[in-house]
Structures are given as C-alpha cells and as structure tokens.
C-alpha atoms as a PDB file:
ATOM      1  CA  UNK A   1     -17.466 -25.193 -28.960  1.00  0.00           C
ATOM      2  CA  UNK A   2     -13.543 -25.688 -29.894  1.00  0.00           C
ATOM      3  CA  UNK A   3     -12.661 -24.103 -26.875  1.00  0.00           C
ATOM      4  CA  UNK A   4     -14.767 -25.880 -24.564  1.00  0.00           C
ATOM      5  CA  UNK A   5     -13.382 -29.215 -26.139  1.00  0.00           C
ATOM      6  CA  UNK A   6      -9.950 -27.623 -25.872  1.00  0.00           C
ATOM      7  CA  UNK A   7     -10.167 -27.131 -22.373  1.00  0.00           C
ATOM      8  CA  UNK A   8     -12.139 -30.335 -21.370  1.00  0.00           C
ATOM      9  CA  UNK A   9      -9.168 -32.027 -23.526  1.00  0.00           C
ATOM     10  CA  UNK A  10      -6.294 -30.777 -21.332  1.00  0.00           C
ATOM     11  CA  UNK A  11      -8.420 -30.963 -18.143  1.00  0.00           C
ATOM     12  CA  UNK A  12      -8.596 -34.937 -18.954  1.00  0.00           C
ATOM     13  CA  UNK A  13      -4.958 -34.819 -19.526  1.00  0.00           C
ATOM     14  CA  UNK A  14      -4.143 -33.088 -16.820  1.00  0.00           C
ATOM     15  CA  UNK A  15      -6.643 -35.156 -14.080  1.00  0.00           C
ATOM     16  CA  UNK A  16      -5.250 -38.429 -16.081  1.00  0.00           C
ATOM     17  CA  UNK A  17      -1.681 -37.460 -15.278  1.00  0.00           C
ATOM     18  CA  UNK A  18      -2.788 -36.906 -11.352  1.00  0.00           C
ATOM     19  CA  UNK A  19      -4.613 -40.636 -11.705  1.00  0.00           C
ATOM     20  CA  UNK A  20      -1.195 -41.711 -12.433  1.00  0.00           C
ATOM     21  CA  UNK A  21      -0.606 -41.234  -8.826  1.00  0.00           C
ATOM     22  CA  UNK A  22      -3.370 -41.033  -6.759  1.00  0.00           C
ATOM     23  CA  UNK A  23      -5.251 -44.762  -6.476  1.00  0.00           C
ATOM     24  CA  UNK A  24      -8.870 -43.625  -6.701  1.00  0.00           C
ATOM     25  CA  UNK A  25      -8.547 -42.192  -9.934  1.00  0.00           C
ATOM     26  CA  UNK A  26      -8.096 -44.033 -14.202  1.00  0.00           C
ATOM     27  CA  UNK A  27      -4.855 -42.367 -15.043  1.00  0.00           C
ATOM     28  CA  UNK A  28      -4.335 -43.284 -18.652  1.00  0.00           C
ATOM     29  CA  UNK A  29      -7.774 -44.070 -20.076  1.00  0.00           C
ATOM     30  CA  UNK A  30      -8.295 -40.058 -18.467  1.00  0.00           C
ATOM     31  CA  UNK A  31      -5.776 -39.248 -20.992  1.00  0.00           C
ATOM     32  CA  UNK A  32      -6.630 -41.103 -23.678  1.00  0.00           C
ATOM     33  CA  UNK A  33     -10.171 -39.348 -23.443  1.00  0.00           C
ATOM     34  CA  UNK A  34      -8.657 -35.882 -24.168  1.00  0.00           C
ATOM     35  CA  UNK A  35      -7.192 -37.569 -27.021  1.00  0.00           C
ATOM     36  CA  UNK A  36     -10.527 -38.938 -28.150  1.00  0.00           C
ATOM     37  CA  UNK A  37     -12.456 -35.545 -27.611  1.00  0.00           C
ATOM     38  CA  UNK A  38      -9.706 -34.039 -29.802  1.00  0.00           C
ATOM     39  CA  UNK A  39      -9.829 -36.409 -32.720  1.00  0.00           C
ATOM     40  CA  UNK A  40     -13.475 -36.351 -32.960  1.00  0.00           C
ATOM     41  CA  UNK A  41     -13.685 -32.923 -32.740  1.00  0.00           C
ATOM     42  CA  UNK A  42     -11.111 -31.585 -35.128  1.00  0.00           C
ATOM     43  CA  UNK A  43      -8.023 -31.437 -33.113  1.00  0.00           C
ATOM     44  CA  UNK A  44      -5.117 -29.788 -35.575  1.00  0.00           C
ATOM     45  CA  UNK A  45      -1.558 -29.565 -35.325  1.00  0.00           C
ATOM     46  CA  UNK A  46       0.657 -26.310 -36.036  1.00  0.00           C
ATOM     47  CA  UNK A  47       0.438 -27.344 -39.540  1.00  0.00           C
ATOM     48  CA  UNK A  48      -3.608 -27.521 -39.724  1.00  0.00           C
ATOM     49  CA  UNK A  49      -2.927 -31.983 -39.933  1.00  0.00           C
ATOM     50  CA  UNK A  50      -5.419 -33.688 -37.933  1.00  0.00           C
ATOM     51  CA  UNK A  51      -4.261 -36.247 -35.348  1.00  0.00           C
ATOM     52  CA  UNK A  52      -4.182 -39.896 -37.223  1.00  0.00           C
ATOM     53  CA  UNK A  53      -6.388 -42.735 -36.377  1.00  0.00           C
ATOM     54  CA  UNK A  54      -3.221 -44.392 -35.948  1.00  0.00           C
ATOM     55  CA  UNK A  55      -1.998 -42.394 -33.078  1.00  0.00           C
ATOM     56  CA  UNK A  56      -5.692 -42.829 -31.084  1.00  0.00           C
ATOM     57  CA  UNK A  57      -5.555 -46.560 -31.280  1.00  0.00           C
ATOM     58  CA  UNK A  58      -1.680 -46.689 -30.540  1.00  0.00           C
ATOM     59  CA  UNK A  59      -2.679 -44.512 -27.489  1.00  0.00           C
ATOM     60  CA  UNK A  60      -5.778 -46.939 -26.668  1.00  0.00           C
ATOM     61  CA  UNK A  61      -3.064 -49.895 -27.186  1.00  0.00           C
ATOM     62  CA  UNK A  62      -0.688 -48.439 -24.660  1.00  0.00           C
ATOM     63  CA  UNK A  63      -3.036 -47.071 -22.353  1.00  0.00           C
ATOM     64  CA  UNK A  64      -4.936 -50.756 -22.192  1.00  0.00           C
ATOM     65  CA  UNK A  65      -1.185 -52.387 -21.151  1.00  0.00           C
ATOM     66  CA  UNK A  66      -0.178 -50.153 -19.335  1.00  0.00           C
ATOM     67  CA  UNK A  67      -3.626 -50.403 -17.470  1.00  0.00           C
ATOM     68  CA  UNK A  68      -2.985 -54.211 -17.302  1.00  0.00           C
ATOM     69  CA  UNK A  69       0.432 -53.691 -16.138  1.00  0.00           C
ATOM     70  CA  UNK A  70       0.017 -52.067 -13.457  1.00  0.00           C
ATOM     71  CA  UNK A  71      -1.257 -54.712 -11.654  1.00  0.00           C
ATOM     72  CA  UNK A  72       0.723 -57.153 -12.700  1.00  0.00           C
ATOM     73  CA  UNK A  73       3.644 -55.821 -11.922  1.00  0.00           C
ATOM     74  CA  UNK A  74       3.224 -54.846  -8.527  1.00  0.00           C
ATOM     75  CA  UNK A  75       1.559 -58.081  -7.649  1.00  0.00           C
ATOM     76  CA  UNK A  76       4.817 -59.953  -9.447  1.00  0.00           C
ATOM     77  CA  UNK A  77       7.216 -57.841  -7.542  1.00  0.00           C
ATOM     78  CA  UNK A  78       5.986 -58.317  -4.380  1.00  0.00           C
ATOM     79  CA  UNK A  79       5.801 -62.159  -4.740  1.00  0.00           C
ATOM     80  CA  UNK A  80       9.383 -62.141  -6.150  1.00  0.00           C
ATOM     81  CA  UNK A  81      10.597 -60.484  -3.043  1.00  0.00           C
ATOM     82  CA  UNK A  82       8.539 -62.641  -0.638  1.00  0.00           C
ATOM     83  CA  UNK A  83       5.925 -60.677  -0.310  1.00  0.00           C
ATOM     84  CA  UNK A  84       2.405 -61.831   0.187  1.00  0.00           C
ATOM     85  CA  UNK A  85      -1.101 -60.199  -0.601  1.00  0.00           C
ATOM     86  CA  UNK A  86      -0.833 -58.046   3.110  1.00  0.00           C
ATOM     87  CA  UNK A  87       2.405 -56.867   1.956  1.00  0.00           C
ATOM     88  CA  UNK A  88      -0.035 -55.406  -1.464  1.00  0.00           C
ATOM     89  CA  UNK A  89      -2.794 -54.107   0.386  1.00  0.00           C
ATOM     90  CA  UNK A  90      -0.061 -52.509   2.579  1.00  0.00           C
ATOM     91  CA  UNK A  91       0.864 -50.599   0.107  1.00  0.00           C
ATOM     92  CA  UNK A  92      -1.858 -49.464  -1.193  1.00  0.00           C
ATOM     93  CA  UNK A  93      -3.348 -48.824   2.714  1.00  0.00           C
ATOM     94  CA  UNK A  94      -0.111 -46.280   3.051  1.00  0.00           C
ATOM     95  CA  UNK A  95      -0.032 -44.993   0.001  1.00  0.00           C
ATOM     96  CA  UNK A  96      -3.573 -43.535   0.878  1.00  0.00           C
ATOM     97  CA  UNK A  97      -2.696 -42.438   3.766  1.00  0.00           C
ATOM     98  CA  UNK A  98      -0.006 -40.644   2.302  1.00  0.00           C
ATOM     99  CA  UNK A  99      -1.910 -38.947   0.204  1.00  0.00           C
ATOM    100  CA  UNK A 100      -3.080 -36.549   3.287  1.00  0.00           C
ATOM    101  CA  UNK A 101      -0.152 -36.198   5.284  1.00  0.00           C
ATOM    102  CA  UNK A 102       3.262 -34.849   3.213  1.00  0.00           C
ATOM    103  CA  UNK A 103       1.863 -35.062   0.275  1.00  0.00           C
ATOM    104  CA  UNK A 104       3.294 -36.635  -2.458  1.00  0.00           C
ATOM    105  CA  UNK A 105       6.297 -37.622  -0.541  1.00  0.00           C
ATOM    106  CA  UNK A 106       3.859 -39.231   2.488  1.00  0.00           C
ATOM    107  CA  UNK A 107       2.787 -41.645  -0.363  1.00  0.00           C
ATOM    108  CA  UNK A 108       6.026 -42.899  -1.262  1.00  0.00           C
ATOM    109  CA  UNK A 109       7.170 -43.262   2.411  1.00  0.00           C
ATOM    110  CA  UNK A 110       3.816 -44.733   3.883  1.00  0.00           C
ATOM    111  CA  UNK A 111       3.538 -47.466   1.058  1.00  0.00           C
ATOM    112  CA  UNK A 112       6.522 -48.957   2.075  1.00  0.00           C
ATOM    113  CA  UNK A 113       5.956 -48.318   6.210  1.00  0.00           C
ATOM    114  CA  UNK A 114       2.372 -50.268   5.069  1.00  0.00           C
ATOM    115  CA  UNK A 115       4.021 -53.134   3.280  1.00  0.00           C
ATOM    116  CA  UNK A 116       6.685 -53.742   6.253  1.00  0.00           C
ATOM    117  CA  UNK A 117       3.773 -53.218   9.049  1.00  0.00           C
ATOM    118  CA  UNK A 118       1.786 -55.497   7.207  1.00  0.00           C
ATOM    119  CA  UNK A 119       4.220 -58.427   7.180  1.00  0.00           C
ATOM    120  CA  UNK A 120       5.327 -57.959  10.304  1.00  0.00           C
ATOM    121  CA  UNK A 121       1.937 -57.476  11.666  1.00  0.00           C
ATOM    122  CA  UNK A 122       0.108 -60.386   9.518  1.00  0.00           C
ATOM    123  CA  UNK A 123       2.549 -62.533   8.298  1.00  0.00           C
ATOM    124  CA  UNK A 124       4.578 -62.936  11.452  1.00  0.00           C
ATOM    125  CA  UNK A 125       7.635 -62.179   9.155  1.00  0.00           C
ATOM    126  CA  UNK A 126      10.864 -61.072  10.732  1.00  0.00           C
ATOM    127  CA  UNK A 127      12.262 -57.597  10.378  1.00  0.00           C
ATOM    128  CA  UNK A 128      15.157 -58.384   7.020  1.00  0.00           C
ATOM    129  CA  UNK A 129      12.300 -60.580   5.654  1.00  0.00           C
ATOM    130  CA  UNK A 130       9.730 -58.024   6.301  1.00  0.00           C
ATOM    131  CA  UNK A 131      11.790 -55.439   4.744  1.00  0.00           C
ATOM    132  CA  UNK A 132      12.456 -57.518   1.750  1.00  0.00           C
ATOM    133  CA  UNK A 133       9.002 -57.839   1.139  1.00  0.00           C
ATOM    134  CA  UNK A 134       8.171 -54.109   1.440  1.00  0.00           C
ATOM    135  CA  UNK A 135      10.566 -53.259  -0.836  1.00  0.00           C
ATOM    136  CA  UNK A 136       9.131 -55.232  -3.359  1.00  0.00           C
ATOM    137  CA  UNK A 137       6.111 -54.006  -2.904  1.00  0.00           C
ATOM    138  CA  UNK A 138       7.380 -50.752  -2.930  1.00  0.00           C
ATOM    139  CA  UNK A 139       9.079 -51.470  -6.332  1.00  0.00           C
ATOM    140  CA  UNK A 140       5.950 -52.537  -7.864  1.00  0.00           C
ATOM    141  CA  UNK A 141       4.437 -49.293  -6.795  1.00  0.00           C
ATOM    142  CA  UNK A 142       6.754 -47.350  -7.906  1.00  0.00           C
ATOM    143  CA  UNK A 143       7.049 -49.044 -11.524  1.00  0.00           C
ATOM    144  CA  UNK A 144       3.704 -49.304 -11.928  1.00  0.00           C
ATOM    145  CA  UNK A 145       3.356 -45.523 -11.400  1.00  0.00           C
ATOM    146  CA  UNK A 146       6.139 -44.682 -13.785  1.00  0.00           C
ATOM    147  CA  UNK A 147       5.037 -46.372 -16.394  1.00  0.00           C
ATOM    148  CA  UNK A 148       1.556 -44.908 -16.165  1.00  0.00           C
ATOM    149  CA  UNK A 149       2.945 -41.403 -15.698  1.00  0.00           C
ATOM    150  CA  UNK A 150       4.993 -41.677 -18.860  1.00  0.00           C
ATOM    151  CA  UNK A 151       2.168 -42.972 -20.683  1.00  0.00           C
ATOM    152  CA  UNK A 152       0.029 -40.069 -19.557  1.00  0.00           C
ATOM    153  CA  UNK A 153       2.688 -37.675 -20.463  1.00  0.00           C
ATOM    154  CA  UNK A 154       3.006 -39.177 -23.980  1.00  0.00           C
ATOM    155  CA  UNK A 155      -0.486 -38.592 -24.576  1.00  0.00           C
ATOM    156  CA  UNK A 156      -0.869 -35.291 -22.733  1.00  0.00           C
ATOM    157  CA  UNK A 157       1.988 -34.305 -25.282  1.00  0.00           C
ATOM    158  CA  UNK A 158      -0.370 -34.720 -28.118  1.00  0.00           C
ATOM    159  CA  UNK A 159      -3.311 -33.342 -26.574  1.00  0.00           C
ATOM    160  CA  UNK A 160      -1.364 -29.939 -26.470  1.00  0.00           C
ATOM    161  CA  UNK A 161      -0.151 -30.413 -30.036  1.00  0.00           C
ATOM    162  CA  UNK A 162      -3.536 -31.150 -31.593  1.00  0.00           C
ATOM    163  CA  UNK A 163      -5.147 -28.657 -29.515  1.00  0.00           C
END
C-alpha cells in the first residue's frame, strides 16, 4: 500500500506541476494532495522523521495564495497597462491555443498575439496601445505561472523527500 501511495504522491506532484501551466488543470492544490497522501500515510524522510504538520499547513497556506494570486495578478497587470477584460480572455483564448500548436512555446507566443488581437479587434485600440495592453497581460500570465510553478516545485521537493 506504501508504494501505491508513493506513486499516486509523485503522480499528483508531477500533474500539479503541469497545472502550473496548462489552464484546465489545479496546479498547486494537485501538489499539495501528494503532500497530504504522504503525511497521512506515513511519509518519512532519509532519517525515518515524518513530515510536520507544520510543513502541510504552510504548504496549504501557500498553495491557497498563490491560488488567489494568480488571478489577481494577471487581472492587476493588465489593467495597469491599459488593458481591459478582452485583453484577459485574450490571453487565456491563445494560451489554449498554444497549447496544441508549438507546444509550450505556442502558449507563450499566442497569449500575447490573443491579448493584442483582442484589443485591437474589441477595443478599437491602436497598435502601441494595443501592444501595451498585451504585454500586460502577458506579464500577468507569465507571473502568475511562475509563482505557481515555484510553489509546485517547493512542494514536489518534499513529496520526494518524504517519500
């Protein structure tokens, strides 16, 4: 039964550090689950400790802001630049898109072509003002995906040393 937990531990680690990126899936609270799984089933480290109480909830903390975060800080980003709520769903249009053609770099370069078609198209917006926009929403993208990637990193860190 260790094993099976073992596995289904990294496995949550792993598909929370691919949620980081791809939009359809929970990045962090993924991770955060292989953490769970592993303190409630006896997760040691090299030296036979179990991991803390502390460390879960720490995890749950970060995991819940970094969850709230990101999508905050896109949304702030994209205002701050100009940007408006086609500018967002731009994005997040391109960024899907992305996903299937050049893959991973097809996300970063279609959620910003989404964000400038989308003011342009939409908003009217000329092309610097368009481009300011999709930058910011660009920006938010990218932060918000950074900060759940190191998150999920963090915690896929201690699912392999309590496994």
């Amino acid at each position: 039964m260790e094993i099976v937990i073992g596995i289904l531990a990294v496995l949550a680690g792993i598909i929370g550090i691919l949620g980081s990126i791809l939009p359809a899936l929970p990045g962090p609270p993924l991770s955060w689950i292989g953490m769970l799984l592993l303190y409630f089933w006896g997760g040691t480290n090299g030296r036979g400790e179990e991991m803390s109480l502390t460390i879960l909830l720490v995890m749950l903390g970060a995991t819940i802001l970094v969850s709230v975060l990101d999508y905050l800080i896109p949304s702030y980003l994209t205002r701050a630049t100009g940007g408006s709520k086609a500018a967002e769903r731009g994005t997040l249009i391109g960024m899907f898109i992305g996903i299937f053609v050049l893959p991973p770099w097809g996300m970063i370069i279609f959620s910003f072509l989404g964000a400038f078609l989308a003011e342009i198209i939409f908003e009217k917006k000329e092309g610097t003002a368009a481009l300011k926009s999709a930058f910011g929403a660009f920006l938010g993208f990218i932060v918000g995906t950074g900060i759940k990637l190191i998150a999920c990193g963090v915690m896929m860190y201690y699912i392999i040393v309590y496994l």
